[in-house]
C-alpha atoms as a PDB file:
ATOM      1  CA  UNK A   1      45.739  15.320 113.472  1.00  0.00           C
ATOM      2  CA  UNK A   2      42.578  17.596 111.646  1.00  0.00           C
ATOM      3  CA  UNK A   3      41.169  18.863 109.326  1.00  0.00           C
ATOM      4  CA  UNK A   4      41.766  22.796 108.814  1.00  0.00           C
ATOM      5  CA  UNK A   5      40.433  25.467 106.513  1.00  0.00           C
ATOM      6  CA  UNK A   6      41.912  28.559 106.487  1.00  0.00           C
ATOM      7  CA  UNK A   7      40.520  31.634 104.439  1.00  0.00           C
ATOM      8  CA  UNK A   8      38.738  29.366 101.628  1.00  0.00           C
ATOM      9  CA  UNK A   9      36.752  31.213  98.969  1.00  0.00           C
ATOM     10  CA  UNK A  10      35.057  29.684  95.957  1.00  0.00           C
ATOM     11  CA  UNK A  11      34.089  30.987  92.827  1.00  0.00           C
ATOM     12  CA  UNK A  12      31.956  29.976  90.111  1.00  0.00           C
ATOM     13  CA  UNK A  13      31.922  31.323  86.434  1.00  0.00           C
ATOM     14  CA  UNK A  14      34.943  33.906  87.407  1.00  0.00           C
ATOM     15  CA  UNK A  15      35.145  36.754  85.181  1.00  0.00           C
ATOM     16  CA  UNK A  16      31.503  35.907  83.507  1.00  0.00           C
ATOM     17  CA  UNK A  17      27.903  37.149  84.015  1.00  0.00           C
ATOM     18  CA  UNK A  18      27.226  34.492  85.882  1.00  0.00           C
ATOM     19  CA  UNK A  19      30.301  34.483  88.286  1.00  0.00           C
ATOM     20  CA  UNK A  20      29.025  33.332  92.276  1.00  0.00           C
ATOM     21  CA  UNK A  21      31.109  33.620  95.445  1.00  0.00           C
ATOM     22  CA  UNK A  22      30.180  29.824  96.622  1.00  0.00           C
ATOM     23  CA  UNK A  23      32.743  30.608  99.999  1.00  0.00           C
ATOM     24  CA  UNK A  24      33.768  33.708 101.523  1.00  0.00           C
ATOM     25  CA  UNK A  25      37.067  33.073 103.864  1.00  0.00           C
ATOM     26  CA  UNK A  26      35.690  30.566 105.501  1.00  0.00           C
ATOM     27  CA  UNK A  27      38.025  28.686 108.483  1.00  0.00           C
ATOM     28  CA  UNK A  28      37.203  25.655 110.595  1.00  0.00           C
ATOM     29  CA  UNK A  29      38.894  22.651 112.363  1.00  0.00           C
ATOM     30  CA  UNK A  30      37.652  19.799 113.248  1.00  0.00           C
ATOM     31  CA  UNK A  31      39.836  16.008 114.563  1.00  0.00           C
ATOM     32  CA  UNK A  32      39.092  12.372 114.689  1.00  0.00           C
ATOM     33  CA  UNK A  33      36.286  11.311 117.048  1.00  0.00           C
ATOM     34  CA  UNK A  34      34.758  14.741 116.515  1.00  0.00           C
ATOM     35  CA  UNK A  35      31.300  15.476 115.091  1.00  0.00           C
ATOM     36  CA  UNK A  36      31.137  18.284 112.842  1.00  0.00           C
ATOM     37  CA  UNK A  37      28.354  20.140 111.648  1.00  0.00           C
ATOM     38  CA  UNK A  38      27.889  22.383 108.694  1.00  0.00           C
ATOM     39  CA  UNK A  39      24.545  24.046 108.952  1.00  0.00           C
ATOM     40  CA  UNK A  40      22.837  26.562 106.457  1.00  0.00           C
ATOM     41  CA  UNK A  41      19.760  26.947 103.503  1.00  0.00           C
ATOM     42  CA  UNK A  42      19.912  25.776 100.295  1.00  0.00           C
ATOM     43  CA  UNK A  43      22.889  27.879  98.227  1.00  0.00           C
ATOM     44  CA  UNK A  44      24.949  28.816 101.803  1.00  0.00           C
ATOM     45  CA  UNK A  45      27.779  27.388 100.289  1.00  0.00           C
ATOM     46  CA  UNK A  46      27.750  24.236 102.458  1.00  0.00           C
ATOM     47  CA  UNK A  47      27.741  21.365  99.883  1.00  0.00           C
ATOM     48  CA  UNK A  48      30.628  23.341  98.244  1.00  0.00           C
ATOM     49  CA  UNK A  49      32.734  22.942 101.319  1.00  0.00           C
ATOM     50  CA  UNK A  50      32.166  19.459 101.610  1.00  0.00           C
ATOM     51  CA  UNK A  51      33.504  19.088  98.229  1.00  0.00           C
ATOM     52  CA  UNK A  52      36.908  20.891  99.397  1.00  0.00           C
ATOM     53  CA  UNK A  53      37.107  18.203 102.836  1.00  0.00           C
ATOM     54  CA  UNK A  54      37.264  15.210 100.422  1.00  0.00           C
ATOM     55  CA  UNK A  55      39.649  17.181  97.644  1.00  0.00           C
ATOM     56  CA  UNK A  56      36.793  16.881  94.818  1.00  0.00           C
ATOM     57  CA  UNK A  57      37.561  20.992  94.714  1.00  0.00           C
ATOM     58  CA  UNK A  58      40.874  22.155  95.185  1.00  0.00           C
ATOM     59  CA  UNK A  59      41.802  25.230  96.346  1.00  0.00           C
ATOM     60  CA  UNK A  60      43.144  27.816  93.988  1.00  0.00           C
ATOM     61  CA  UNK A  61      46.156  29.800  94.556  1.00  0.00           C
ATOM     62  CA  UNK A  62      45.383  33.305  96.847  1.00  0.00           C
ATOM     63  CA  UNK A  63      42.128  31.358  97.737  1.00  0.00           C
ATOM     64  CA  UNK A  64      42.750  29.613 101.012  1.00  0.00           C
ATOM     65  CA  UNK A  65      44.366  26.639 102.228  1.00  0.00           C
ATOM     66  CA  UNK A  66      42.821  22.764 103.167  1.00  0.00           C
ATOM     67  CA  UNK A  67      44.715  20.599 105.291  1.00  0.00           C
ATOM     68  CA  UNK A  68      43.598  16.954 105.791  1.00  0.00           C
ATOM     69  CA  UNK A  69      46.178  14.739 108.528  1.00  0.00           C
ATOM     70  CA  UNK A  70      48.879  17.306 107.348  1.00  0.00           C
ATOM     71  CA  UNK A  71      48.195  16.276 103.337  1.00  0.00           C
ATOM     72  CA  UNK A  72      47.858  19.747 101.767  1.00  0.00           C
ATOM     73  CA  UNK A  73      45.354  19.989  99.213  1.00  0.00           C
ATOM     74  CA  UNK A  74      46.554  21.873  96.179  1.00  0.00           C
ATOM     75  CA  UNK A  75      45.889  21.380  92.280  1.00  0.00           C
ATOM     76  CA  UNK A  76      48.099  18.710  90.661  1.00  0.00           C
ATOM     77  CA  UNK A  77      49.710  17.299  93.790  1.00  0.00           C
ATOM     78  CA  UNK A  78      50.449  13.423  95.198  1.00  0.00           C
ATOM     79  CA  UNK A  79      48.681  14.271  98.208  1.00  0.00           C
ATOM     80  CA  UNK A  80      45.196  14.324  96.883  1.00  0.00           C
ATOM     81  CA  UNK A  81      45.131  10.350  96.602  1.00  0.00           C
ATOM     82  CA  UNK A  82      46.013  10.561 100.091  1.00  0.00           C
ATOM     83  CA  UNK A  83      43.450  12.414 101.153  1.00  0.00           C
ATOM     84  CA  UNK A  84      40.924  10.980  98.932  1.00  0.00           C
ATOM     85  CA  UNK A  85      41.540   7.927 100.888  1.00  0.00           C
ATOM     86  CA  UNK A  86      41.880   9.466 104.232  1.00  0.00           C
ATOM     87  CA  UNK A  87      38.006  11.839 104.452  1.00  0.00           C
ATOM     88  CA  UNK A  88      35.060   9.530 103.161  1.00  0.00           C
ATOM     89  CA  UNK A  89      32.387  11.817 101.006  1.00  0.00           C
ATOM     90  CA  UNK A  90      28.668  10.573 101.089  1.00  0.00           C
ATOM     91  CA  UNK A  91      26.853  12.513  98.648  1.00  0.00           C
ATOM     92  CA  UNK A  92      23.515  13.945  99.065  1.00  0.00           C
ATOM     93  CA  UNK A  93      21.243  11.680  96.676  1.00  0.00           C
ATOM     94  CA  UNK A  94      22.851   7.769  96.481  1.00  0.00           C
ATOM     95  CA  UNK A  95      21.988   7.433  93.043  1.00  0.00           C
ATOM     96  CA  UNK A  96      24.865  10.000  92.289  1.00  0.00           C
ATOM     97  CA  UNK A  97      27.327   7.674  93.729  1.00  0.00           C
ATOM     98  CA  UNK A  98      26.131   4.224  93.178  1.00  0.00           C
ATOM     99  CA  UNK A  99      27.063   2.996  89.704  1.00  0.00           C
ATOM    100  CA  UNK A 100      27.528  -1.279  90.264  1.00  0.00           C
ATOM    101  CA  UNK A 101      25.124  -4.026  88.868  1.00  0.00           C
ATOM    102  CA  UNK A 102      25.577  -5.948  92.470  1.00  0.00           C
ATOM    103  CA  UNK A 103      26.001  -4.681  95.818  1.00  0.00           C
ATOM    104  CA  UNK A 104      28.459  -6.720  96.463  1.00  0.00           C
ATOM    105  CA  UNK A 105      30.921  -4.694  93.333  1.00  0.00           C
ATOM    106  CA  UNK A 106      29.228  -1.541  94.320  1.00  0.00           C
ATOM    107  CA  UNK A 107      31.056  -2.038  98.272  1.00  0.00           C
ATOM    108  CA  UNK A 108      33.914  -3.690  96.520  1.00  0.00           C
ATOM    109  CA  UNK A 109      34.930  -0.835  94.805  1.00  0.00           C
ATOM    110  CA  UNK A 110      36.976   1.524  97.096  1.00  0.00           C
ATOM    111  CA  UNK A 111      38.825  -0.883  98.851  1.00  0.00           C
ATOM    112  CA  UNK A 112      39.570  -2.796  95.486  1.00  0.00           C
ATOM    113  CA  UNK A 113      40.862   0.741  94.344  1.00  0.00           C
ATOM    114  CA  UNK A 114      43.232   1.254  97.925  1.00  0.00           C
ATOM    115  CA  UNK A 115      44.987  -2.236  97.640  1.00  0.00           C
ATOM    116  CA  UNK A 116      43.036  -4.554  99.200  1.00  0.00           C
ATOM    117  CA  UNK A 117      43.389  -8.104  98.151  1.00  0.00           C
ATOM    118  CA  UNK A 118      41.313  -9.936  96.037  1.00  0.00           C
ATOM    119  CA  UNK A 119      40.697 -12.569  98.672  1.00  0.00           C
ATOM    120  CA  UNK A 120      39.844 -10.417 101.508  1.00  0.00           C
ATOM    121  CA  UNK A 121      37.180  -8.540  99.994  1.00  0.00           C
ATOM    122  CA  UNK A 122      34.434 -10.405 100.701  1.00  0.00           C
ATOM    123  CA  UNK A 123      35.265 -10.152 104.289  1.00  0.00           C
ATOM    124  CA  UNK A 124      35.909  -6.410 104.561  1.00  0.00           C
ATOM    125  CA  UNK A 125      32.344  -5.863 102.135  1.00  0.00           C
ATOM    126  CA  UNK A 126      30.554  -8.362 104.673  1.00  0.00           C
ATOM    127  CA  UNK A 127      31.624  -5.800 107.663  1.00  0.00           C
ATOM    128  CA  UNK A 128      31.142  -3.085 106.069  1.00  0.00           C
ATOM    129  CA  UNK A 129      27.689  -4.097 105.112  1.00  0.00           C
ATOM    130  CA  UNK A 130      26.785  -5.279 109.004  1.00  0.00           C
ATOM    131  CA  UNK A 131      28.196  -1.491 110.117  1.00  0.00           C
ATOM    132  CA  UNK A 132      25.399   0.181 108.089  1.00  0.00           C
ATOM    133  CA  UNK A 133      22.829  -2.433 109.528  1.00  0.00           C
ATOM    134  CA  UNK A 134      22.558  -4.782 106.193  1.00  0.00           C
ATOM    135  CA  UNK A 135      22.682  -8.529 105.753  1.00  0.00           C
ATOM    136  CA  UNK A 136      24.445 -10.143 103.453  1.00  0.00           C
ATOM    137  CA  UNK A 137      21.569 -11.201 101.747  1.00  0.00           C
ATOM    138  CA  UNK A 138      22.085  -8.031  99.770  1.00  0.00           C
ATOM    139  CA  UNK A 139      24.839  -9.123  98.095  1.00  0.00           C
ATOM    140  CA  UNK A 140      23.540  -9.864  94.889  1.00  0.00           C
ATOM    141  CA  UNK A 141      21.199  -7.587  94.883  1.00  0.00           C
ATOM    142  CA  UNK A 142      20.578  -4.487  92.192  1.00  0.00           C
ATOM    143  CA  UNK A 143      21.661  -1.161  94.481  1.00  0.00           C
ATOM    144  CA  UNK A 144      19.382   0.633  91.942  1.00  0.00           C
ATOM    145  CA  UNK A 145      16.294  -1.702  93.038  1.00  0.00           C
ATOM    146  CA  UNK A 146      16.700  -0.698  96.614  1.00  0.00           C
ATOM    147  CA  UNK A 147      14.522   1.551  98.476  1.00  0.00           C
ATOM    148  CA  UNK A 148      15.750   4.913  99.014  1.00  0.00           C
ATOM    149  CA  UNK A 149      17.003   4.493 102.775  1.00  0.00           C
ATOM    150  CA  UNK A 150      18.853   0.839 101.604  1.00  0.00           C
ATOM    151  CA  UNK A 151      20.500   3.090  98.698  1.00  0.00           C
ATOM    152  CA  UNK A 152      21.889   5.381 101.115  1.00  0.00           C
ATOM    153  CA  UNK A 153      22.907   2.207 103.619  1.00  0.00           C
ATOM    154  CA  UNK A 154      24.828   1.222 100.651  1.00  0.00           C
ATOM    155  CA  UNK A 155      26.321   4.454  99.336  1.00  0.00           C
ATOM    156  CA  UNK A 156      27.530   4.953 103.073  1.00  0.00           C
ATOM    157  CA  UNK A 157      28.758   1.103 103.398  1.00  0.00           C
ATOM    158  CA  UNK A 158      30.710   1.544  99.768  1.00  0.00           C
ATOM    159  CA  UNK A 159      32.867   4.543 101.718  1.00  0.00           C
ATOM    160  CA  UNK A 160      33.414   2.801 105.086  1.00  0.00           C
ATOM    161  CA  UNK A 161      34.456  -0.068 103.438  1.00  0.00           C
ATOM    162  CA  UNK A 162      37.753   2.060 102.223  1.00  0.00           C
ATOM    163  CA  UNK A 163      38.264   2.343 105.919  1.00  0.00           C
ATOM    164  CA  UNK A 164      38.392   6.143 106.081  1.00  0.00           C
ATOM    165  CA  UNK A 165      39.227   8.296 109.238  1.00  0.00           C
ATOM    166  CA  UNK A 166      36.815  11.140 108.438  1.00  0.00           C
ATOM    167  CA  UNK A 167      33.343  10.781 107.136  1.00  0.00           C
ATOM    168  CA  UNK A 168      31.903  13.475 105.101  1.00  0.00           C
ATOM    169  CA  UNK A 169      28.395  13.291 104.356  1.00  0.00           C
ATOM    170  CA  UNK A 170      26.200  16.067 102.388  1.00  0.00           C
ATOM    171  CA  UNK A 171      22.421  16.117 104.026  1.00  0.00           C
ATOM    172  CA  UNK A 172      22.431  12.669 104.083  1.00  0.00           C
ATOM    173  CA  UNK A 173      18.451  12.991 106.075  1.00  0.00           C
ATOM    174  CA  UNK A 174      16.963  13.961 102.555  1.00  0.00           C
ATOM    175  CA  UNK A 175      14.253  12.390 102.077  1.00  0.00           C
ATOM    176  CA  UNK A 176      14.186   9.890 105.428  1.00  0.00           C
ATOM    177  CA  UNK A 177      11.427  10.046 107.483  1.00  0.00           C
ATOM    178  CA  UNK A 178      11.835  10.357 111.429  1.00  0.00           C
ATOM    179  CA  UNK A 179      12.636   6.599 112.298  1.00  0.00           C
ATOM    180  CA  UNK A 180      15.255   6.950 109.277  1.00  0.00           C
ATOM    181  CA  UNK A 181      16.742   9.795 110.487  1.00  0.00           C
ATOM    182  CA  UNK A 182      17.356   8.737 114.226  1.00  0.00           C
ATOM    183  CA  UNK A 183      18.398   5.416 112.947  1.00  0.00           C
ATOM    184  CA  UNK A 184      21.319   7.280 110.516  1.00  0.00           C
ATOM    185  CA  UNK A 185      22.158   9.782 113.593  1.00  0.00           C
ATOM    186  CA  UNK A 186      22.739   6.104 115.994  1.00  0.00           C
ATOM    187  CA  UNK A 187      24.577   5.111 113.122  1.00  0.00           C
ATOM    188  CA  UNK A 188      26.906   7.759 112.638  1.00  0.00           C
ATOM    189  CA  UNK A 189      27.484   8.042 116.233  1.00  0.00           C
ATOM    190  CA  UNK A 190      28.293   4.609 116.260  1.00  0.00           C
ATOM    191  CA  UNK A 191      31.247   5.376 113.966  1.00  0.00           C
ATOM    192  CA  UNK A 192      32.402   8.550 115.898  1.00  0.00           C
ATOM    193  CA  UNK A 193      32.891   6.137 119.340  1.00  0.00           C
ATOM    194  CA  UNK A 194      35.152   4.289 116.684  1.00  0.00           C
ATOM    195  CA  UNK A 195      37.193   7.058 116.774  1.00  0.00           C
ATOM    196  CA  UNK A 196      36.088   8.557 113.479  1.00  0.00           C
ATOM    197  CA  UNK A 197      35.431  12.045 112.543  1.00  0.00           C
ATOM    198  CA  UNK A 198      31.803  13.177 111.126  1.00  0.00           C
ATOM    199  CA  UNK A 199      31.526  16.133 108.878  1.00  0.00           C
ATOM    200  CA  UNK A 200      27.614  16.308 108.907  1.00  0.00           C
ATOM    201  CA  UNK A 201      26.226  18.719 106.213  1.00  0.00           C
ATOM    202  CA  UNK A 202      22.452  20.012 106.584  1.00  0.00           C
ATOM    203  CA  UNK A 203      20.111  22.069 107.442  1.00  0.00           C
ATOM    204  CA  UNK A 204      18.876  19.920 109.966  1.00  0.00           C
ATOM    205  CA  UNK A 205      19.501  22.558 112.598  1.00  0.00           C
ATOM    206  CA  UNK A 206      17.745  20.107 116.000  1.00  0.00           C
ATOM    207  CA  UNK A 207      20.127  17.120 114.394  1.00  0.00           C
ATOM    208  CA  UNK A 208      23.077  19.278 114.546  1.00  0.00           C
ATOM    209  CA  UNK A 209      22.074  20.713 118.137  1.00  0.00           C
ATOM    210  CA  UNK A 210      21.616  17.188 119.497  1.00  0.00           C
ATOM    211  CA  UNK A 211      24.521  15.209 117.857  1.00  0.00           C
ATOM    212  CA  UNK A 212      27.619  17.688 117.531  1.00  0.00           C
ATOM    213  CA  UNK A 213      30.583  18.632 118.984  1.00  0.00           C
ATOM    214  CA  UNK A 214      30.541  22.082 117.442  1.00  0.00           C
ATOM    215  CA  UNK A 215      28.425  23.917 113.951  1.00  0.00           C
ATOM    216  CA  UNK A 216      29.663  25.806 111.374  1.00  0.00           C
ATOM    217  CA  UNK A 217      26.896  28.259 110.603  1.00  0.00           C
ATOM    218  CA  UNK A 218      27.047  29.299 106.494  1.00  0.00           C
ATOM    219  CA  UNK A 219      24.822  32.180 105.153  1.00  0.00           C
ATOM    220  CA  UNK A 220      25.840  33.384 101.576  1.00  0.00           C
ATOM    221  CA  UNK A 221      28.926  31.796 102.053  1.00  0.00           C
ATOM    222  CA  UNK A 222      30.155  33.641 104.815  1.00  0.00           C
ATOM    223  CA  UNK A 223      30.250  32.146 108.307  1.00  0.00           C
ATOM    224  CA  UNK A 224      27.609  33.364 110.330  1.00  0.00           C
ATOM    225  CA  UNK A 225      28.790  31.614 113.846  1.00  0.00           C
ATOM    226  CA  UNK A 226      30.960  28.876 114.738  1.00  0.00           C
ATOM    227  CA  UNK A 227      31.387  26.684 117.929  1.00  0.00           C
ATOM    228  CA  UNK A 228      29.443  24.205 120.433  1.00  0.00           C
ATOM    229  CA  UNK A 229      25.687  23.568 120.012  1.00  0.00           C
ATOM    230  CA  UNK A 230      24.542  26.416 123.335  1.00  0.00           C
ATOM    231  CA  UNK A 231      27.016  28.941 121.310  1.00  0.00           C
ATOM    232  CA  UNK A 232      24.641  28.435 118.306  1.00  0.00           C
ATOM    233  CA  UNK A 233      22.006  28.303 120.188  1.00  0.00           C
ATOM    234  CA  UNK A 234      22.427  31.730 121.299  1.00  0.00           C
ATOM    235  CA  UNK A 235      23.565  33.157 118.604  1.00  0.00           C
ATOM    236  CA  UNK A 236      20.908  32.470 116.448  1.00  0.00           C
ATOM    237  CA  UNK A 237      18.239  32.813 118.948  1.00  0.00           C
ATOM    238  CA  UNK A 238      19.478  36.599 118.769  1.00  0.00           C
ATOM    239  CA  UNK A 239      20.213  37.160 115.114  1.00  0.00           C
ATOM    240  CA  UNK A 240      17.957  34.318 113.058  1.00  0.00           C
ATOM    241  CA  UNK A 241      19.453  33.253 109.749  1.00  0.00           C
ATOM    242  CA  UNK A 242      17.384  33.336 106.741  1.00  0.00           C
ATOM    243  CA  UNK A 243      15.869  30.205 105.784  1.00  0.00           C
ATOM    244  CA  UNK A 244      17.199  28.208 108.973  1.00  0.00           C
ATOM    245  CA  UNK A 245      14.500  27.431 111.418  1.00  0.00           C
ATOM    246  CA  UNK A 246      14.887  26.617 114.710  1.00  0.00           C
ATOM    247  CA  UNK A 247      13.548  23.620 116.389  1.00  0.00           C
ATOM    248  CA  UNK A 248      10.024  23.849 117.768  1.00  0.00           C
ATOM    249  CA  UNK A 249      11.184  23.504 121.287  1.00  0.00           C
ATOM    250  CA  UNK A 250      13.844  25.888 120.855  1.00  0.00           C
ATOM    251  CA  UNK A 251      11.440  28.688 118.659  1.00  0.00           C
ATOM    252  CA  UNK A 252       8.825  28.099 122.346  1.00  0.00           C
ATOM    253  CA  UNK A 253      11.966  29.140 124.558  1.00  0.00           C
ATOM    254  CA  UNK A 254      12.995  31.787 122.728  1.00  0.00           C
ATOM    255  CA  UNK A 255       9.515  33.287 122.627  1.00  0.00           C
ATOM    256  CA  UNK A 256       8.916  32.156 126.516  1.00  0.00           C
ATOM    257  CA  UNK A 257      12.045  33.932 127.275  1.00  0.00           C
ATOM    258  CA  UNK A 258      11.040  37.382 125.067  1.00  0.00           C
ATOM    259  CA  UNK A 259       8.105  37.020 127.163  1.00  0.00           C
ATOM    260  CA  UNK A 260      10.134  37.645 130.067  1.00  0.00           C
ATOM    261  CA  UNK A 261       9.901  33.827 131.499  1.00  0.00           C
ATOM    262  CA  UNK A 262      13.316  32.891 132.749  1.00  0.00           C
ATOM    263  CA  UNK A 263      13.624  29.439 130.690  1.00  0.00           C
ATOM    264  CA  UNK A 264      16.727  27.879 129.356  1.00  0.00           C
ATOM    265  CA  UNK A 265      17.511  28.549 125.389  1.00  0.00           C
ATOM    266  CA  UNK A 266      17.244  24.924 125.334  1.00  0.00           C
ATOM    267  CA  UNK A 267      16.211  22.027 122.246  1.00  0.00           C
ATOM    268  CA  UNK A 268      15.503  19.907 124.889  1.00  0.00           C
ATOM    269  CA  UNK A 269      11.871  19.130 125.361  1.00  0.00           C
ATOM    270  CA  UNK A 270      12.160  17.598 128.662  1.00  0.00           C
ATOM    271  CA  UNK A 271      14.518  20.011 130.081  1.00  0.00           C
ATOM    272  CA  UNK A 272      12.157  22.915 128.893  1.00  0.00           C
ATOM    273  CA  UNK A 273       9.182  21.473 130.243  1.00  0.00           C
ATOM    274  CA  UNK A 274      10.679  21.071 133.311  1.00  0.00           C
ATOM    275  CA  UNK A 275      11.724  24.616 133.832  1.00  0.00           C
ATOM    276  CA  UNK A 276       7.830  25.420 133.133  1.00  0.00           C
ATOM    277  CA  UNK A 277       6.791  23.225 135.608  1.00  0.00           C
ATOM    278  CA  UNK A 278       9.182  24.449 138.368  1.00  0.00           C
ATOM    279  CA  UNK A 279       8.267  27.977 137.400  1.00  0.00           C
ATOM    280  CA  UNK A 280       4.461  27.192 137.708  1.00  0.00           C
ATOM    281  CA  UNK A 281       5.185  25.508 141.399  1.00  0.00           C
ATOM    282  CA  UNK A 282       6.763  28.474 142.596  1.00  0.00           C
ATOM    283  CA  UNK A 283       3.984  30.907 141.461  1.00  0.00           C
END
């Protein structure tokens, strides 16, 4: 079971002055216990995608096909509910999705929508609170007088709490400082040893090296490169995308290695350095 995209374009304004291809026959696959990431600079197309994953965009006809479990996405049909339900969407800024006076109806929400009973909310809120690392001291509490990494704990607890089996989330690091960050990646990779799939959108290029399986690489719209992180890794270390930086450690190799030092094309700081040092010793 997957998600596929085959051959999706997107649009905007068709047929106006202002009409944008958003995505350019764009394909990827990803499964359950996978982590996914979809790398690129601002206006690559990558939040658009993300949009298809959870069926918030649907593709028109003669504009590619999106496949979630075997649900086909398509405009007007049962299966969107079922998808809906099935991929998880965090959006990029919390206050876009939170909308409850308490935390407690802000969590309550999606499974209250799916069927769960009345009296086994306050359990499945409870877990889903401890799985993003909140007590339930935050029950009562105003989501909108939280602090900007508790908003996001509770945007991402209000989506696991409808139990999904893919977890889409669109640059969810904005705005987190370094401890933030590592503590969302731990998180997240917490959930993919659950057996769920992450769909990680950013242009967090040394987050995506470190935590995925394999990276979509968007430029324009278009893929640019697809597959595991030392794929990417060489591929951009060749051709650089526009706005994407590389890692620090990474940028060092590749210049150590144009330098004609035989170094790995690594993001590891430890494994670089340690090439350095060998090649030191031996001269």
């Amino acid at each position: 079971m997957s998600i596929i995209v085959k051959n999706l374009t997107h649009i905007y304004h068709p047929s106006t002055p202002l009409e944008t291809v958003a995505l350019k026959d764009v394909n990827l696959r990803t499964e359950k216990g996978q982590w996914l990431s979809i790398v690129g600079h601002t206006g690559s197309g990558k939040s658009t995608l993300a949009q298809y994953l959870n069926a918030l965009l649907v593709p028109e006809a003669g504009r590619g096909e999106v496949s979630v479990e075997n649900y086909l996405s398509r405009p007007g049909s049962s299966q969107l509910r079922s998808i809906r339900h099935t991929v998880g969407l965090v959006f990029q800024y919390p206050e876009q999705q939170l909308f409850a006076e308490t935390v407690f109806e802000e969590v309550a929400f999606a499974p209250r929508n799916w069927g769960v009973a009345e009296k086994d909310l306050e359990e499945v809120v409870k877990g889903a609170l401890r799985e993003v690392g909140l007590s339930e001291s935050f029950l009562d509490r105003n989501p909108f007088q939280l602090s900007g990494g508790e908003k996001r704990r509770i945007a991402l607890a209000s989506v696991l709490a409808a139990n999904p089996a893919y977890l889409v989330l669109d640059e969810p690091t904005a705005g987190l400082d370094a401890t933030g960050r590592k503590d969302l990646v731990k998180l997240l990779l917490s959930q993919k040893a659950k057996g769920r799939g992450i769909v990680f959108v950013t242009h967090d290029l040394e987050i995506a090296l470190t935590a995925s399986d394999s990276i979509l690489v968007l430029e324009g719209g278009k893929e640019v490169v697809q597959g595991d992180p030392e794929k990417i890794v060489q591929a951009l270390s060749q051709n650089p995308v526009r706005g994407l930086c590389l890692p620090d450690v990474l940028e060092l190799a590749v210049l150590l290695e144009q330098g004609g030092w035989k170094v790995p094309l690594t993001w590891n700081q430890r494994k670089l350095f340690q090439s350095i040092v060998k090649r030191v010793r031996k001269s």
